[in-house]
Protein backbone atom coordinates (compact mmCIF):
# COMPACT_ATOMS: atom_id res chain seq x y z
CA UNK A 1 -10.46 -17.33 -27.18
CA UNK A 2 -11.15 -20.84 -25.75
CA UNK A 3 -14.80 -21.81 -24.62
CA UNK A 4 -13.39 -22.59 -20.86
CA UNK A 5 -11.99 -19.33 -20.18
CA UNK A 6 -13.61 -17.57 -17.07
CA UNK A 7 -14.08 -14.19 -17.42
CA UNK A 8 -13.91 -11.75 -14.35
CA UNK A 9 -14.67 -7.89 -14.49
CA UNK A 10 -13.42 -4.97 -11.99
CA UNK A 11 -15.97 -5.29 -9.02
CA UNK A 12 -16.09 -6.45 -5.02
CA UNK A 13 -15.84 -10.06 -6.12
CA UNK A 14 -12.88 -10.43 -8.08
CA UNK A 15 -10.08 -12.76 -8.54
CA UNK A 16 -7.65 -10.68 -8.81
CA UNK A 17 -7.14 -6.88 -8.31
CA UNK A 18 -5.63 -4.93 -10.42
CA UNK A 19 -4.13 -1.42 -9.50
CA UNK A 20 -3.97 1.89 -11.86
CA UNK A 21 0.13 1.71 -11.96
CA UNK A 22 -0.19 -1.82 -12.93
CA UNK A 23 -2.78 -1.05 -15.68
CA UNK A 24 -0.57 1.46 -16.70
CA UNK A 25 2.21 -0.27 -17.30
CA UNK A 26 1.32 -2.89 -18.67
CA UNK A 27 -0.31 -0.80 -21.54
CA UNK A 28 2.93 0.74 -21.51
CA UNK A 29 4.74 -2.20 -22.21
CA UNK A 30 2.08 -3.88 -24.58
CA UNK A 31 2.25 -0.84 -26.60
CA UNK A 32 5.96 -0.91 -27.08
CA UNK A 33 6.21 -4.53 -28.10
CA UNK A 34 2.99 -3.79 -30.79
CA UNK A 35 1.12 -6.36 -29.99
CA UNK A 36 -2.51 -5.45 -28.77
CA UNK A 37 -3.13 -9.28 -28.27
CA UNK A 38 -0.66 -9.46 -25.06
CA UNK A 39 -1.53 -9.92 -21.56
CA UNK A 40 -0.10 -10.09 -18.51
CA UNK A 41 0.20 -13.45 -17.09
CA UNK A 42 0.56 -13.60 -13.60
CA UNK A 43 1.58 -17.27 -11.83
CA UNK A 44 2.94 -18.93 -9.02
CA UNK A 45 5.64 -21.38 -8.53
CA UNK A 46 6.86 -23.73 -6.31
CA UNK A 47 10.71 -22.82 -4.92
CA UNK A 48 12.10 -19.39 -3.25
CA UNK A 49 12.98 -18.40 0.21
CA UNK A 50 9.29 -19.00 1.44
CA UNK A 51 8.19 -21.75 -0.31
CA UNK A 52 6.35 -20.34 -3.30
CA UNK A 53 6.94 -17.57 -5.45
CA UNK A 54 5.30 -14.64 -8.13
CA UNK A 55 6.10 -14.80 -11.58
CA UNK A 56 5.00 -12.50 -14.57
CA UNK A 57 5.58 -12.51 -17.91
CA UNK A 58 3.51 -11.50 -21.12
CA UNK A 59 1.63 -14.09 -23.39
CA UNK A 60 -0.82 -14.13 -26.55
CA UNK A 61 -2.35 -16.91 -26.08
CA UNK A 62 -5.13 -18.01 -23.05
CA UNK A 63 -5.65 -21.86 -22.39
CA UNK A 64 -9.41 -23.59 -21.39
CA UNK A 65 -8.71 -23.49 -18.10
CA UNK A 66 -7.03 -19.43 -17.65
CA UNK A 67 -9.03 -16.88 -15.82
CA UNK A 68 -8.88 -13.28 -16.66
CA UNK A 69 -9.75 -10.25 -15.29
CA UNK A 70 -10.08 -7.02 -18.02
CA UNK A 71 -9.21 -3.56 -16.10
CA UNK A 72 -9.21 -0.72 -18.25
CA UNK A 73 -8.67 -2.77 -21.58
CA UNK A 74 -6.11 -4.61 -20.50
CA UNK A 75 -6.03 -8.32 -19.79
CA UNK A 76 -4.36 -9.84 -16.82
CA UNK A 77 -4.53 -13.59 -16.82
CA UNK A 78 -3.90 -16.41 -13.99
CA UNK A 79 -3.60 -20.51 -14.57
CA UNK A 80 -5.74 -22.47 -12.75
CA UNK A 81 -3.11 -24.01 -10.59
CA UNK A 82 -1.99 -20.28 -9.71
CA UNK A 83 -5.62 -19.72 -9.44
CA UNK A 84 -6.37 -20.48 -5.66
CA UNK A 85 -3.08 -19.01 -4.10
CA UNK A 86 -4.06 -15.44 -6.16
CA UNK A 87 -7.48 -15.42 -5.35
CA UNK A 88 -8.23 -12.03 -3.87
CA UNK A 89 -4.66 -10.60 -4.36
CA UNK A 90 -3.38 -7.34 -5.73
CA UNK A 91 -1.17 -6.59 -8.18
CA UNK A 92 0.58 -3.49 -8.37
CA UNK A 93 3.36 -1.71 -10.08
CA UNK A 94 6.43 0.04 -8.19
CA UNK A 95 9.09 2.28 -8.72
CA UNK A 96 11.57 3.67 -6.61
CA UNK A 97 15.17 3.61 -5.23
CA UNK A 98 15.32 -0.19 -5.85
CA UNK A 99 13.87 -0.50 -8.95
CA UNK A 100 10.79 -0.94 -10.48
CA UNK A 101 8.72 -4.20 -10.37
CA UNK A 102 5.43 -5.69 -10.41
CA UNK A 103 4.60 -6.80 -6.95
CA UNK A 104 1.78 -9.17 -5.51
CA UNK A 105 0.05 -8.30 -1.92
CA UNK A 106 -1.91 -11.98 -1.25
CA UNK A 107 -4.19 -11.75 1.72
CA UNK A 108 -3.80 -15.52 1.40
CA UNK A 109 -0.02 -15.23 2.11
CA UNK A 110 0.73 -16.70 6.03
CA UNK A 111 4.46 -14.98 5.26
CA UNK A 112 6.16 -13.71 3.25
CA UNK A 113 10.04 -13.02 2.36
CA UNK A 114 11.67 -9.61 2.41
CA UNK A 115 11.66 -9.41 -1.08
CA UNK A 116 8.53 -9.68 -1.72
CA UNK A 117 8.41 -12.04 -4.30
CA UNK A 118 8.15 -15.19 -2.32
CA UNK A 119 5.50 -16.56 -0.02
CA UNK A 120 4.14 -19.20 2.09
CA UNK A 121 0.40 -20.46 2.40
């Protein structure tokens, strides 16, 4: 791993918070594709109804400037332009009548859409 990456551990002062259904599945899902080097990558992008939006997706590799947080063995990574609209957040994982997603709840978030996976700032 690259010398710039900031680590962050479970505790009150964390970048990001991770739930026990998230942790779960994304163990799940790491241990389906067989590859113990994958994380979960969670970003933010400009563009849906509210302005910005969540995106996840899996990755190997971890640039200078990532942050991670380790929960339970499992790695959960944000960019450092996703960094200061995350800080604080929780990510969880949901299933029910609609589906099942990863969801974000930002206490930086001054709205958000009724999906869920948009926000403004």
């Amino acid at each position: 791993m690259a010398s710039g990456v900031q680590f962050q551990d479970v505790g009150s002062n964390q970048l990001l918070h991770v739930t026990a259904n998230a942790v779960g599945k994304v163990r799940e899902l790491i241990e389906d594709e067989g590859n113990a080097d994958l994380k979960l990558r969670v970003y933010v992008t400009g563009g849906g109804c509210s302005g910005f939006q969540y995106g996840f997706t899996f990755d190997e590799k971890v640039a200078d400037d990532d942050s991670i947080v380790q929960v339970d063995g499992v790695g959960v990574v944000v960019d450092a332009l996703s960094y200061p609209f995350l800080s604080g957040a929780t990510v969880d994982y949901e299933q029910g009548l609609a589906g099942s997603r990863f969801v974000v709840t930002n206490p930086n978030a001054a709205s958000t859409c009724g999906c869920g996976a948009s926000f403004s700032i």
